[in-house]
Protein backbone atom coordinates (compact mmCIF):
# COMPACT_ATOMS: atom_id res chain seq x y z
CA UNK A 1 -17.63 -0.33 1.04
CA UNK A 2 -15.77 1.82 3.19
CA UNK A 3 -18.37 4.97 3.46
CA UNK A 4 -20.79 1.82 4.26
CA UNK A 5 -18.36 0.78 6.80
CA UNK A 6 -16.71 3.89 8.09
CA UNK A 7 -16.52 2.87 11.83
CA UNK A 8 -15.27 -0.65 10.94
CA UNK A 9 -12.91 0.28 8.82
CA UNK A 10 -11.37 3.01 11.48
CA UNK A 11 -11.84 -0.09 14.01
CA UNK A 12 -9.15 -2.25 11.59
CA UNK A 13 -7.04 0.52 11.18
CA UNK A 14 -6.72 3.32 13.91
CA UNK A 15 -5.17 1.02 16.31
CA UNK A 16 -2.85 -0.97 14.48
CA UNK A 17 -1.63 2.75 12.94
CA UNK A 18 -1.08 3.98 16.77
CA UNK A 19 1.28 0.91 16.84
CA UNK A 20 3.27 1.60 14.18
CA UNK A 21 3.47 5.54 15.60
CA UNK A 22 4.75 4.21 18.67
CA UNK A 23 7.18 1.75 17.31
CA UNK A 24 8.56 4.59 15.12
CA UNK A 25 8.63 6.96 17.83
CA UNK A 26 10.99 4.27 19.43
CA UNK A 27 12.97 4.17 16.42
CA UNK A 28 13.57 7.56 16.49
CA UNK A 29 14.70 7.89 20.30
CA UNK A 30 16.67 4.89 20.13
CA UNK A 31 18.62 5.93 17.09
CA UNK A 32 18.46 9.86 17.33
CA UNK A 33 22.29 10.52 17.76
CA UNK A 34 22.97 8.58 14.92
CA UNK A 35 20.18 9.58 12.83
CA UNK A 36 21.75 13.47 13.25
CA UNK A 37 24.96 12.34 12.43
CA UNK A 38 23.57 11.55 8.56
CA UNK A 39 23.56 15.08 7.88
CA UNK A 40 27.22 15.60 8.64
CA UNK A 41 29.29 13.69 6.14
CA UNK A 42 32.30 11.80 7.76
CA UNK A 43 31.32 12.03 11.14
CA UNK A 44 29.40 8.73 11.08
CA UNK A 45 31.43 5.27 11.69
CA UNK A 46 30.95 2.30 9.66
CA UNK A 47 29.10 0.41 12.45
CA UNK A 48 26.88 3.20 13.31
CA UNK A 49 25.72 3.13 9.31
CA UNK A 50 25.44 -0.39 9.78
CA UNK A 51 23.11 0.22 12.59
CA UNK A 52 21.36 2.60 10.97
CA UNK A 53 20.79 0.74 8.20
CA UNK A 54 19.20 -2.88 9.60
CA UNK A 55 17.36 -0.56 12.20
CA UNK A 56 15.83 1.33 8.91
CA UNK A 57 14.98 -2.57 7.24
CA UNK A 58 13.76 -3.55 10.49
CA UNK A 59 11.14 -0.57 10.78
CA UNK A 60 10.32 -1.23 6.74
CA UNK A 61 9.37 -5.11 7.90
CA UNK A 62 7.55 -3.37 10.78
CA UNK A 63 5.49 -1.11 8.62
CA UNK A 64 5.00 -4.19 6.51
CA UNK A 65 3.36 -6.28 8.99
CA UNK A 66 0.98 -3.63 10.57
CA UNK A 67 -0.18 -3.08 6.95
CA UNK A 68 -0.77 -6.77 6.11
CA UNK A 69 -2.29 -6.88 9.80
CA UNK A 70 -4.73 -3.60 8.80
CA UNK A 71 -5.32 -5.61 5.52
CA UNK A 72 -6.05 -9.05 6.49
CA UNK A 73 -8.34 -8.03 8.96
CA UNK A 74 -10.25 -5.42 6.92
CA UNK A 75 -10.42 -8.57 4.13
CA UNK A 76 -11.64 -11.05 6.68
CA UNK A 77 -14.54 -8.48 7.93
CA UNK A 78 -16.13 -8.01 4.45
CA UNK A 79 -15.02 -11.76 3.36
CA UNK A 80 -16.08 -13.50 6.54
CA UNK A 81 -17.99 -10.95 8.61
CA UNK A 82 -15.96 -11.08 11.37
CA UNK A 83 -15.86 -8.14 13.40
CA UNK A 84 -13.30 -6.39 14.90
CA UNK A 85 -12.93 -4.92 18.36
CA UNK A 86 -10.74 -1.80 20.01
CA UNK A 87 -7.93 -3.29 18.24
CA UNK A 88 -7.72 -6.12 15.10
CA UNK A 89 -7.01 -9.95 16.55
CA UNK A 90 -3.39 -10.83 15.76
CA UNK A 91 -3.83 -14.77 16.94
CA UNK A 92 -4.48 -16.95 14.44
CA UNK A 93 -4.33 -14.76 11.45
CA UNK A 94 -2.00 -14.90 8.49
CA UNK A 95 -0.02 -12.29 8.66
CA UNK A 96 3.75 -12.92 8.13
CA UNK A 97 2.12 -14.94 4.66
CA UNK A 98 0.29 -12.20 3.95
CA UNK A 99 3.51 -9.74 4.07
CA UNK A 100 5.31 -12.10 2.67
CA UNK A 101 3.30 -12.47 -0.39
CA UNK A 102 3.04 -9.00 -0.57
CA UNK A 103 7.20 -8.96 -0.45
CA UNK A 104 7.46 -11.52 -3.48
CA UNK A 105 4.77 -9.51 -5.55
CA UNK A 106 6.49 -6.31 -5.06
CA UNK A 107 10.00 -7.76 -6.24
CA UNK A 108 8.49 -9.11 -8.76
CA UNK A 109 6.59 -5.97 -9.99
CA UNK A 110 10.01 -3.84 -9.77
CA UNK A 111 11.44 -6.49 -12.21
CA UNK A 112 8.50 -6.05 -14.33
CA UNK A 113 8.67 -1.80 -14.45
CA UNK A 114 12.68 -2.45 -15.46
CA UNK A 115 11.80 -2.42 -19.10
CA UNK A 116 9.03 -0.08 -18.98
CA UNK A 117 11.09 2.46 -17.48
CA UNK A 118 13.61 2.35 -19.96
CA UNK A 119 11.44 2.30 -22.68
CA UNK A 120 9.51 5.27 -21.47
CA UNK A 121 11.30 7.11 -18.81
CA UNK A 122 13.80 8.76 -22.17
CA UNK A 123 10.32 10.16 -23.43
CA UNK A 124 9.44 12.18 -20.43
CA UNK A 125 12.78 13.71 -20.43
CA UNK A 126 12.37 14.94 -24.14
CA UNK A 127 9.27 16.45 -24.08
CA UNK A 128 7.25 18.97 -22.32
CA UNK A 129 5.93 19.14 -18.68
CA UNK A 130 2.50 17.53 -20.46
CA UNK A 131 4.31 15.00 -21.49
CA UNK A 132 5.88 14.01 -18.90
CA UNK A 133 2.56 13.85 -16.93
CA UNK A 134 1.32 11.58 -19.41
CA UNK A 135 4.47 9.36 -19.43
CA UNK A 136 4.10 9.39 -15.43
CA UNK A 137 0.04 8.23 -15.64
CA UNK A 138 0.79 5.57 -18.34
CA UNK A 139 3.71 4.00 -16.19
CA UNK A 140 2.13 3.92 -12.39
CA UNK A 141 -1.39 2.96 -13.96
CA UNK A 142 -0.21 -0.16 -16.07
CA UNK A 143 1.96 -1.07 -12.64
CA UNK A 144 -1.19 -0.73 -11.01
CA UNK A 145 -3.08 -2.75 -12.95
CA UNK A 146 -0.44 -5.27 -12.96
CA UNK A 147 -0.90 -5.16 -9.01
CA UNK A 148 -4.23 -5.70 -8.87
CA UNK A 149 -4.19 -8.18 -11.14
CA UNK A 150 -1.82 -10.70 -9.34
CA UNK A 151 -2.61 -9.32 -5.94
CA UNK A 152 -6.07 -10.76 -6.68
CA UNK A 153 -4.43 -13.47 -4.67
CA UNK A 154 -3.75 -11.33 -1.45
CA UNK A 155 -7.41 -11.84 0.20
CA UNK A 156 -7.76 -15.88 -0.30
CA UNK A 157 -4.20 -15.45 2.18
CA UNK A 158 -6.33 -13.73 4.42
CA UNK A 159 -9.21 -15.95 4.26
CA UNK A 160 -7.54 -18.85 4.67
CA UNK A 161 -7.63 -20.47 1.29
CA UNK A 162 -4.81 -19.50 -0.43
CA UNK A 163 -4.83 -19.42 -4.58
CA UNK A 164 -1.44 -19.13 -6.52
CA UNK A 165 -0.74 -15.59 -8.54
CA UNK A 166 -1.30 -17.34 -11.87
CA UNK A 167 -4.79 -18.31 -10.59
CA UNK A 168 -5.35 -14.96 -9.49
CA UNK A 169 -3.85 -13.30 -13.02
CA UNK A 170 -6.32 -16.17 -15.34
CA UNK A 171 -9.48 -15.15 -13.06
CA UNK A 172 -9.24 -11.48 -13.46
CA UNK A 173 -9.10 -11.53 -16.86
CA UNK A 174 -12.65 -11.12 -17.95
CA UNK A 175 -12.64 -8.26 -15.84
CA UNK A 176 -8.85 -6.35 -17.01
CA UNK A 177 -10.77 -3.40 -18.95
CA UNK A 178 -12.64 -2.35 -15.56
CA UNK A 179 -9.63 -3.19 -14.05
CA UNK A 180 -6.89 -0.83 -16.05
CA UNK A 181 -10.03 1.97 -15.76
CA UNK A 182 -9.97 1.28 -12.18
CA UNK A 183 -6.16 1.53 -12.29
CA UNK A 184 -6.21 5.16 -13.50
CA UNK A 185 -8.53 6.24 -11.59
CA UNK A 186 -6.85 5.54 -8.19
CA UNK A 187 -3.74 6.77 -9.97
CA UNK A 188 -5.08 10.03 -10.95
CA UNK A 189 -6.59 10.56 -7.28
CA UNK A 190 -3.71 9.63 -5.70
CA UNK A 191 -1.91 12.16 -7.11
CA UNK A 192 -4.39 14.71 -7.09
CA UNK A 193 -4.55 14.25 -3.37
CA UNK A 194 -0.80 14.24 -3.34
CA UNK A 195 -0.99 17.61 -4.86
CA UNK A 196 -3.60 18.90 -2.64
CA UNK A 197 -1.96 18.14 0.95
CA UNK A 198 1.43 19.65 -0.70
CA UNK A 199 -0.70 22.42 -1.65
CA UNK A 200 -2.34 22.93 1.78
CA UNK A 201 1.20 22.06 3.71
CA UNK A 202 2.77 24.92 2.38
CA UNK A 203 -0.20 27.25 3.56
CA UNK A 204 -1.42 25.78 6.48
CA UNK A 205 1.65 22.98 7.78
CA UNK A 206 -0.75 21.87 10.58
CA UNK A 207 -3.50 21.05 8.42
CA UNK A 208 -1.36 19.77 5.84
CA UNK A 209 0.01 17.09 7.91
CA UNK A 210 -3.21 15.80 9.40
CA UNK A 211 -5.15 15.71 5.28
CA UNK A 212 -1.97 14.17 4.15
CA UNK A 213 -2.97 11.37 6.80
CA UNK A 214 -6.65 10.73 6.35
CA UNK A 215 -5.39 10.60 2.41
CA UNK A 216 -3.10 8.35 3.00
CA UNK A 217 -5.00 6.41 5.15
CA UNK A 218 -8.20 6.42 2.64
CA UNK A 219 -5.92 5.50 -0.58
CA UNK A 220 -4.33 2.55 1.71
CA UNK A 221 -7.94 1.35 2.68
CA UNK A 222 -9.73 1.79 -1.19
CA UNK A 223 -6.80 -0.13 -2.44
CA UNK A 224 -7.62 -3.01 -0.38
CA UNK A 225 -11.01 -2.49 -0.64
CA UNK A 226 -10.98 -2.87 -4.22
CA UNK A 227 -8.91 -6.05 -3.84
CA UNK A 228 -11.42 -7.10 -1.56
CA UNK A 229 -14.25 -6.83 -4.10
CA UNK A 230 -12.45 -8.44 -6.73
CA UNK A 231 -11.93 -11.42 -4.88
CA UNK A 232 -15.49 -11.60 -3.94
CA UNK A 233 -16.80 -11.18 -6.99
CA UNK A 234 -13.91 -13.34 -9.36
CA UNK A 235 -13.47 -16.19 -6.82
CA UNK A 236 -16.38 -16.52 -4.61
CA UNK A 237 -18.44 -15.16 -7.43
CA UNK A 238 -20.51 -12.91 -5.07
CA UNK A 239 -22.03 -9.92 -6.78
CA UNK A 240 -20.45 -6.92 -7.65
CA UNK A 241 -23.40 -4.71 -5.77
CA UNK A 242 -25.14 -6.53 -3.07
């Protein structure tokens, strides 16, 4: 989908991605003094953490809505066909629902890895580096899974025709194998391309940065993509492979 739809797909996302540069460029020149004052403990006031704080929820809510804007549009293109221009339309387009769905599936997530982590976070600490690996890939793959499952729900926000999470959990269903295969997969790439940038940051910091990007950027838009597909195929019952 995205190979397919490579110049689309930097069409959704380059510009809305320059935004969020610029707004945390602002961050960091408005709050600077402050910021510097973290690393010396004692020297920072109770307001100023204050400050620091809401300004650091306040660029979290902004990095929230430029992904849900990235998102929903990206959705809506292979969805609805509708293309996008220089940068994604923000009129008319459900954004704030889309973020915060995205918000209450997240919390909701955290509450379900509670358990899990204290169930199998002791066995990574008692047994080898393997181990702990393994521990690691079980954990973030069955989250993910759990993700896609109920963020099923995410594009039909975008689309306009919203479904409810326990809609979105029944339809996938027939399809949770392929989904918890799909789950460690992206896992498993993620952090092998984790691994690599690290890898190539410590050699080459330059060339680090700019791979850790375009990974970053390609995990963000397969994630969605795959969402995407789901919906597609599980609600609109469109074919997996056109």
């Amino acid at each position: 989908m995205i190979y397919r739809n490579f110049g689309q797909a930097l069409r959704v996302s380059v510009g809305p991605y320059l935004v969020l540069l610029a707004g945390f460029a602002l961050f960091v020149a408005l709050f600077q003094e402050r910021l510097n004052l973290l690393g010396s403990p004692g020297t920072l006031s109770g307001a100023d953490a204050g400050i620091i704080f809401l300004a650091l929820i306040g660029m979290a809510i902004f990095g929230l809505l430029i992904f849900s804007w990235v998102a929903v549009s990206w959705h809506r293109f292979v969805l609805l066909e509708e293309y996008t221009g220089a940068l994604p339309a923000l009129s008319d387009r459900p954004i704030g629902a889309y973020a915060g769905r995205s918000i209450l599936y997240a919390l909701l997530l955290v509450i379900f890895a509670i358990p899990l982590v204290l169930v199998l976070g002791p066995l990574a600490t008692i047994g080898p580096l393997v181990m702990q690996w393994v521990v690691g890939l079980a954990l973030v793959s069955v989250l993910t899974f759990v993700w896609l499952r109920i963020a099923l729900a995410l594009p039909s926000v975008a689309v306009g025709q919203p479904i409810r999470m326990g809609e979105a959990w029944a339809a996938s269903a027939p399809l949770s194998g392929a989904i918890f295969g799909v789950s460690v997969l992206l896992v498993g790439l993620s952090g092998f391309a984790d691994s690599l940038s690290t890898a190539v940051m410590v050699a080459i910091p330059v060339v680090g940065v700019v791979l850790n990007i375009a990974i970053q950027w390609l995990i963000i838009m397969l994630g969605v993509s795959i969402l995407t597909t789901l919906y597609g195929h599980l609600i609109e019952k469109r074919p997996l492979i056109n």
